[in-house]
Protein backbone atom coordinates (compact mmCIF):
# COMPACT_ATOMS: atom_id res chain seq x y z
CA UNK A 1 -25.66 -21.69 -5.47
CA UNK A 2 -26.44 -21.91 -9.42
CA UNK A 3 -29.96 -21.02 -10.12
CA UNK A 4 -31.44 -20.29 -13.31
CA UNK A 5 -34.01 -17.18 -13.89
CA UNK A 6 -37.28 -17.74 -14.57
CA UNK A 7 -40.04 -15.35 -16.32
CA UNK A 8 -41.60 -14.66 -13.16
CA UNK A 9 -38.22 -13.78 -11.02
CA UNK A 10 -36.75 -11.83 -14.10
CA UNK A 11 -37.29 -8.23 -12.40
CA UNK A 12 -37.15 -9.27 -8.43
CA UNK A 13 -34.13 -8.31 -6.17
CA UNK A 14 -31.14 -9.90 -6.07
CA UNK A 15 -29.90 -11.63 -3.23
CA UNK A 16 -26.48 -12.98 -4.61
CA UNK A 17 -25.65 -15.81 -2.62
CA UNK A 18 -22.64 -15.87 -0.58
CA UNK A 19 -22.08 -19.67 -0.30
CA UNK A 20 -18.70 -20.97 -2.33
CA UNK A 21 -19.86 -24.31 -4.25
CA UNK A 22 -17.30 -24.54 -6.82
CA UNK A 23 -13.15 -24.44 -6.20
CA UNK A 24 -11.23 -24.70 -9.28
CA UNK A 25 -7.60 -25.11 -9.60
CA UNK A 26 -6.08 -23.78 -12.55
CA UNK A 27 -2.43 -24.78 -14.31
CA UNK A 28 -0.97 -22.88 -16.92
CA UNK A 29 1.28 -25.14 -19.05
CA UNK A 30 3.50 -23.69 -22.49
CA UNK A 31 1.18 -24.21 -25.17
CA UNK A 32 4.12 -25.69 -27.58
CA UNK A 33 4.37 -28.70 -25.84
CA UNK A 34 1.25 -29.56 -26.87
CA UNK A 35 1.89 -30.21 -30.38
CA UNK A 36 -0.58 -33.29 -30.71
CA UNK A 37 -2.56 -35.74 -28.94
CA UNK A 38 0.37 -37.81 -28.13
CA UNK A 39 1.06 -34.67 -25.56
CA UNK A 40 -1.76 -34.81 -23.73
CA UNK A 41 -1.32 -38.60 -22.91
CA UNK A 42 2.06 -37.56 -21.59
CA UNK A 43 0.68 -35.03 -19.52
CA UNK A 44 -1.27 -37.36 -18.18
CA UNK A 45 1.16 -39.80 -17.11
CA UNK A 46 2.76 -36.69 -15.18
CA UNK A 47 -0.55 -36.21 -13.57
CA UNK A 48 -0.98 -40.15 -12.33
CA UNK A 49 2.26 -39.99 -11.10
CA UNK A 50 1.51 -37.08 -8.83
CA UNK A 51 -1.71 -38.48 -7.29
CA UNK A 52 0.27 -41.87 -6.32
CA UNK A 53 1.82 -41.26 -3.52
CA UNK A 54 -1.19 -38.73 -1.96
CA UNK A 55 -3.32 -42.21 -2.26
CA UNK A 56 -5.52 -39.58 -4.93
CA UNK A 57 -7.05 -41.76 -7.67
CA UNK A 58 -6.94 -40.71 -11.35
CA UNK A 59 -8.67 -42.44 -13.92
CA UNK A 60 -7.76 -43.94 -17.23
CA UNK A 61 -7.68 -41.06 -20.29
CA UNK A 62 -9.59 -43.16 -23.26
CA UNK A 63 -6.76 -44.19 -25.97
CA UNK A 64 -8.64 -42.26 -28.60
CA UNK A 65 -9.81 -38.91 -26.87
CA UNK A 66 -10.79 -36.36 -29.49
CA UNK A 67 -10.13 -32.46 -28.20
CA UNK A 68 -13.32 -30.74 -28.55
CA UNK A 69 -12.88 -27.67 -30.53
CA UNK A 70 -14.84 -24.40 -29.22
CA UNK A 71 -14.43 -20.22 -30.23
CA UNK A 72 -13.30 -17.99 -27.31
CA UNK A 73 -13.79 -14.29 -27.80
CA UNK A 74 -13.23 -11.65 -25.22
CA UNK A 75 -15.26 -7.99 -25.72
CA UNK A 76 -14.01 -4.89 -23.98
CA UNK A 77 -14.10 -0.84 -24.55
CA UNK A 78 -10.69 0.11 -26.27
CA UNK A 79 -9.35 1.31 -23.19
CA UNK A 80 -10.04 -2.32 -21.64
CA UNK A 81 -12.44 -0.33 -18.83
CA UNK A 82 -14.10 -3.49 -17.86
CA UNK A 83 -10.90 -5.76 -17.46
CA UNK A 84 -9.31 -2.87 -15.12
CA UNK A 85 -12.49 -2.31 -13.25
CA UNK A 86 -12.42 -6.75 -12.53
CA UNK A 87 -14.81 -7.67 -15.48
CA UNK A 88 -14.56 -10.38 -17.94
CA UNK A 89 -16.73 -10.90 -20.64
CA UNK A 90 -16.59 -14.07 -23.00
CA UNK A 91 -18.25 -15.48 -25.67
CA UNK A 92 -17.50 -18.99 -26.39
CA UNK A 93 -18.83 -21.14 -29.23
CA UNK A 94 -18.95 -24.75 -29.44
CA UNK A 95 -18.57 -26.86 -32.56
CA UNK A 96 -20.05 -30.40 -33.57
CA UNK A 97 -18.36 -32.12 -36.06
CA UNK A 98 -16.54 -29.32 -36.93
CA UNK A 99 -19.63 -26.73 -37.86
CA UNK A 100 -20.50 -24.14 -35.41
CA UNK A 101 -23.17 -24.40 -33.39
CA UNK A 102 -25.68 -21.60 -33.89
CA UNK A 103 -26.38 -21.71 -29.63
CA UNK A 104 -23.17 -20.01 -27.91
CA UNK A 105 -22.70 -19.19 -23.90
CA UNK A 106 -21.90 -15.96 -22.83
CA UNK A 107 -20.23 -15.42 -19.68
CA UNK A 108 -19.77 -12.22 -17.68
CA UNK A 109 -17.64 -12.53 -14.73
CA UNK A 110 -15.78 -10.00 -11.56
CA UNK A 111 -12.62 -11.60 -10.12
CA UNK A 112 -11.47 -9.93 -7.29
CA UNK A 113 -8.93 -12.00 -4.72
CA UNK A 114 -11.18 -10.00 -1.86
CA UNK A 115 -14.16 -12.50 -1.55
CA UNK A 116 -16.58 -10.38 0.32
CA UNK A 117 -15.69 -7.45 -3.02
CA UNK A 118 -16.51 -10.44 -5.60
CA UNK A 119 -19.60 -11.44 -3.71
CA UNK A 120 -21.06 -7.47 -3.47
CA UNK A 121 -20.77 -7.37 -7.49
CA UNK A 122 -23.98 -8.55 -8.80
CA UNK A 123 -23.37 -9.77 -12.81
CA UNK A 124 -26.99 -10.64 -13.51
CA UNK A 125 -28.59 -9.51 -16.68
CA UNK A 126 -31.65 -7.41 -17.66
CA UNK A 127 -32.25 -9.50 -20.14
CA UNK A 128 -34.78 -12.11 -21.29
CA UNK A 129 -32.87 -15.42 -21.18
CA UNK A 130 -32.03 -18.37 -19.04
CA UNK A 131 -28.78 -17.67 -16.76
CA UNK A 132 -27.02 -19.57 -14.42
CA UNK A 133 -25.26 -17.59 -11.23
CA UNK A 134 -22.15 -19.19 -9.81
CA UNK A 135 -19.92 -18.53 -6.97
CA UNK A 136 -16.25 -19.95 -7.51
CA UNK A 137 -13.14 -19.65 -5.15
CA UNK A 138 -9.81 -19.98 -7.79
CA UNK A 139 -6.70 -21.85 -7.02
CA UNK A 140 -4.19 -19.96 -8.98
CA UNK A 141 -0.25 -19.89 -9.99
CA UNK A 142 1.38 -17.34 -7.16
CA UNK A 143 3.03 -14.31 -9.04
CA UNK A 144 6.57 -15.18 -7.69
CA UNK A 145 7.21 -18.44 -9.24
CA UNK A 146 7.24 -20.33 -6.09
CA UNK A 147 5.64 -23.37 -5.68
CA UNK A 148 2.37 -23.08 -4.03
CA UNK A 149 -1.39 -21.58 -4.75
CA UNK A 150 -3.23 -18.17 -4.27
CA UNK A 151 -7.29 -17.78 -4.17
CA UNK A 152 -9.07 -14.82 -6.12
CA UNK A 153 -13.06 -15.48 -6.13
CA UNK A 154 -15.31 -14.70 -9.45
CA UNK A 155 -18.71 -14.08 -9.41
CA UNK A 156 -19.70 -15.17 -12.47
CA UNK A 157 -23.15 -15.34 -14.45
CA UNK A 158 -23.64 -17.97 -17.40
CA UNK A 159 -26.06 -16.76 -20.32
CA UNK A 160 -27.33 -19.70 -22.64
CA UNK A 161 -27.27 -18.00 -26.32
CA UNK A 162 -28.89 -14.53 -25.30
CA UNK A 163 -30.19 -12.03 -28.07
CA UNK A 164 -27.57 -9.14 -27.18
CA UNK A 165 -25.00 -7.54 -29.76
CA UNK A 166 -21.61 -7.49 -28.60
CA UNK A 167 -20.02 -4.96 -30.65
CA UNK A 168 -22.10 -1.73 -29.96
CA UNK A 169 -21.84 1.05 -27.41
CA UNK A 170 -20.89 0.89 -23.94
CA UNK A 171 -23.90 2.43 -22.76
CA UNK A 172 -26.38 -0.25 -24.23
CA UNK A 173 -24.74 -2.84 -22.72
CA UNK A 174 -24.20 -1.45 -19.95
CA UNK A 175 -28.37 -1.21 -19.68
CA UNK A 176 -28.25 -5.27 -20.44
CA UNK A 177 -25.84 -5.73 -17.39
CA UNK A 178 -25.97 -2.78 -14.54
CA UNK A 179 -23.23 -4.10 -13.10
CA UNK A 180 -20.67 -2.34 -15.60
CA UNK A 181 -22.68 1.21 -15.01
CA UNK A 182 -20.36 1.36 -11.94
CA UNK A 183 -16.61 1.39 -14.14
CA UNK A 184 -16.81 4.50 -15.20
CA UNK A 185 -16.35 4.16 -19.01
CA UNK A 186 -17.27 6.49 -22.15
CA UNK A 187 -21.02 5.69 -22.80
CA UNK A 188 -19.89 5.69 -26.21
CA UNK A 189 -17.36 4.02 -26.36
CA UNK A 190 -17.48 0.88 -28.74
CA UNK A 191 -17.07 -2.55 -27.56
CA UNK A 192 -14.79 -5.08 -29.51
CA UNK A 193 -12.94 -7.75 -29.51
CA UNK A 194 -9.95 -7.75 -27.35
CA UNK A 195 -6.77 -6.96 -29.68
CA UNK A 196 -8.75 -8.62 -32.69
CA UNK A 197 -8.15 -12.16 -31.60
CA UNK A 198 -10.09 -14.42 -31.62
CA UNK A 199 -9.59 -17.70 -30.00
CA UNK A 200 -9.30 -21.58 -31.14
CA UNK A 201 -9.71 -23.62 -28.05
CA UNK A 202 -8.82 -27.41 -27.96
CA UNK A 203 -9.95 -29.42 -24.50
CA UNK A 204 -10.18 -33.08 -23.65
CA UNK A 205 -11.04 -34.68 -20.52
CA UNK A 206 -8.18 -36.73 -19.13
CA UNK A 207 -9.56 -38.63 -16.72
CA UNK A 208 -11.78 -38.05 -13.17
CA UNK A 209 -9.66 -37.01 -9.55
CA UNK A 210 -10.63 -38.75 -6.73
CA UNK A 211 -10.26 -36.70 -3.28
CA UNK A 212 -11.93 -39.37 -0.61
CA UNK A 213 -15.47 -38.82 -1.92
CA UNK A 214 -15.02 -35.47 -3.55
CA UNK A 215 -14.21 -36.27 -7.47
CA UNK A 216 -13.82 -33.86 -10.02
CA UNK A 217 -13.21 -33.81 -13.65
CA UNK A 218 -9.55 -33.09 -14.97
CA UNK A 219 -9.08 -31.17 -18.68
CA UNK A 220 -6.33 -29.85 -20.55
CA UNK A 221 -7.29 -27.32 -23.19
CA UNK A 222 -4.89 -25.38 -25.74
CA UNK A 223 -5.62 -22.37 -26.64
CA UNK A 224 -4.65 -21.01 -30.39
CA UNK A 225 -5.02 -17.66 -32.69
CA UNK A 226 -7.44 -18.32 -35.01
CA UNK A 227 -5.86 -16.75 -37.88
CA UNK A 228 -2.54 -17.99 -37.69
CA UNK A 229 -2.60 -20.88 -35.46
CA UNK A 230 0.08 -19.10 -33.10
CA UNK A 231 -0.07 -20.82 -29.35
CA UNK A 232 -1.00 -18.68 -26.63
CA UNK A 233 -1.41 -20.71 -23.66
CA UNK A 234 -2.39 -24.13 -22.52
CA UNK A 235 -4.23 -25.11 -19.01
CA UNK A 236 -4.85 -27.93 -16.81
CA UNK A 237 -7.99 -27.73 -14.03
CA UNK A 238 -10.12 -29.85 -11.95
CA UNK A 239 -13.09 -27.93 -10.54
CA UNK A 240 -14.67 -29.61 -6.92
CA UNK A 241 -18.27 -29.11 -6.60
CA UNK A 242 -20.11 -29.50 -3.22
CA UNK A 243 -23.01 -28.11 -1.52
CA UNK A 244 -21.24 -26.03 0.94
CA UNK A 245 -17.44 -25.52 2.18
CA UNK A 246 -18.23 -26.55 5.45
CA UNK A 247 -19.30 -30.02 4.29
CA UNK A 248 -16.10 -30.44 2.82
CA UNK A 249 -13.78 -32.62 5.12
CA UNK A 250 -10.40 -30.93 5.76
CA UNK A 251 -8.52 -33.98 4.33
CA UNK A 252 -10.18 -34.02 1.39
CA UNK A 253 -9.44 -30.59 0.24
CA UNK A 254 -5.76 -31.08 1.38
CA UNK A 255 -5.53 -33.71 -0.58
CA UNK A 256 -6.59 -31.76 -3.40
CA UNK A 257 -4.18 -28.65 -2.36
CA UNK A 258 -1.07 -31.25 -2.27
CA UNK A 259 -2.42 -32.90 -5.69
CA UNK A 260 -2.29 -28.84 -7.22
CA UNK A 261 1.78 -28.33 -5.38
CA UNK A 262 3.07 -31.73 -6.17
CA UNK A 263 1.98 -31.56 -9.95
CA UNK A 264 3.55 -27.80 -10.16
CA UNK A 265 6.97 -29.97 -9.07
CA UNK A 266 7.11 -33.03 -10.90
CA UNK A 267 5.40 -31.03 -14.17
CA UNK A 268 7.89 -27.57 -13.88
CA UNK A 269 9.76 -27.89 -16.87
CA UNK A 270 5.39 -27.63 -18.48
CA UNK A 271 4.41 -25.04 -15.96
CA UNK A 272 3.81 -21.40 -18.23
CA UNK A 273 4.59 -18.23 -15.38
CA UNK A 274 1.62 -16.32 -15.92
CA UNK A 275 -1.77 -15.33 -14.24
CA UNK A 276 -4.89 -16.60 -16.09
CA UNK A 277 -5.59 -17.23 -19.91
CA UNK A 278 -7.72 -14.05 -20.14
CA UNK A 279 -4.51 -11.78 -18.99
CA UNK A 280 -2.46 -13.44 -21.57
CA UNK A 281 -4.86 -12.96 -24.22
CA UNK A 282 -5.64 -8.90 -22.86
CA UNK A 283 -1.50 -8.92 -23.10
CA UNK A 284 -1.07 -10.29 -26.40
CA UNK A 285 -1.29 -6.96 -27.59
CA UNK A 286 0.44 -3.65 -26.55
CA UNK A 287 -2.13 -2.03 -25.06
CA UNK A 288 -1.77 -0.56 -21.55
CA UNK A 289 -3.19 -2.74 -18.68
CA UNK A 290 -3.62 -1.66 -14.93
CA UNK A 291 -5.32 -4.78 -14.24
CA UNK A 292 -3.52 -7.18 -12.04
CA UNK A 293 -4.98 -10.64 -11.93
């Protein structure tokens, strides 16, 4: 369930909940065929043609979508402790009409393909700011290349523009989120931005999935070094949102298993091997990962 702190609940216990609300597929796609907004039209025809013969509808993409442009910045120790111990944790900025806005969201998440281990890890803040808790099940790539899914769960919490420092030592961040006491890295260690990059994201909505009555928003987003412009990855994702999986009929998430298969066919020649964004952005670099997402 998604809740958001209040003043008053700041320093009670935390009961995480264990109920799955979100399920979001995830499609890594090779960034350089995404060269303008011509592509992502294409992509979309791809994407209608899959749904046609499930009976899945897909709606129109507007003619003159605009990508909205937003900062991605990952922060780790320089050993990457919290990536191998599970953790992410992102900053992402958003802009409006190309200026930055001055409110960001900051995101710390464990990702664990054991659901009962993501659910035990407990990513709230001791900090004074609004939060939102979620609970997500991931349809990923699998690691062979064969078509088909896997599931890893995150337990993610959402911080709207919170008064922390990124770049400072373990330790004191550590204090702002106890859940990273338990990793094991240097107190003093100094967080920074993983391999110097950061991140120019590009995402437009292509159109709204129709499972039955389950519906769920479709994007594509690019994702670009800042400095140079060099492609990293690109994505596609729908995320379904309901108030429990039990009240999810059977067909309906079939339907949106076969939609997630069937693209991975009639797209292959798009489809990127790879994990996630985040492990292509932690590999970018030479450093020495243990993490396996």
């Amino acid at each position: 369930m998604s809740t958001t702190n209040s003043s008053k609940a700041f320093y009670q216990p935390i009961l995480p909940s264990d109920q799955i609300q979100f399920r979001e597929y995830k499609l890594l796609l090779k960034p350089e065929l995404f060269p303008d907004q011509h592509a992502f039209h294409k992509f979309w025809k791809l994407a209608h043609h899959a749904v046609k013969p499930l009976g899945v509808k897909l709606s129109k993409m507007d003619a003159d979508v605009k990508p909205q442009q937003r900062e991605v910045v990952f922060y780790d120790t320089p050993h990457n402790k919290l990536y191998n111990s599970g953790f992410i944790l992102r900053k992402r900025t958003f802009y409006h009409h190309g200026a930055a806005d001055p409110h960001h969201e900051l995101v710390l998440k464990f990702r664990h393909p054991d659901k009962n281990v993501a659910l035990a890890v407990d990513p709230r803040p001791l900090l004074p700011c609004k939060y939102t808790m979620k609970f997500k099940e991931e349809i990923l790539l699998p690691r062979d290349g064969a078509l088909g899914m896997r599931l890893v769960y995150s337990h993610n919490c959402e911080l709207d523009t919170p008064n922390i420092i990124l770049t400072q030592r373990f330790e004191t961040t550590a204090d702002a989120f106890p859940a990273l006491k338990s990793i094991g890295a240097n107190p003093k260690a100094a967080l920074g931005v993983v391999n110097g990059l950061t991140i120019q994201e590009y995402q437009v909505d292509i159109g709204i999935l129709e499972f039955g009555k389950l519906a769920a928003k479709a994007t594509l987003s690019v994702w670009r070094v800042q400095a140079t412009d060099e492609p990293i990855v690109a994505e596609f994702g729908y995320q379904l949102k309901f108030d429990s999986p039990e009240a999810v009929r059977r067909k309906h998430r079939e339907l949106s298993e076969f939609f997630y298969t069937g693209l991975q066919a009639r797209a292959s020649d798009w489809v990127q091997r790879g994990t996630t964004k985040t492990a292509l952005v932690y590999g970018f670099g030479n450093s020495s990962l243990k993490h396996q997402e």
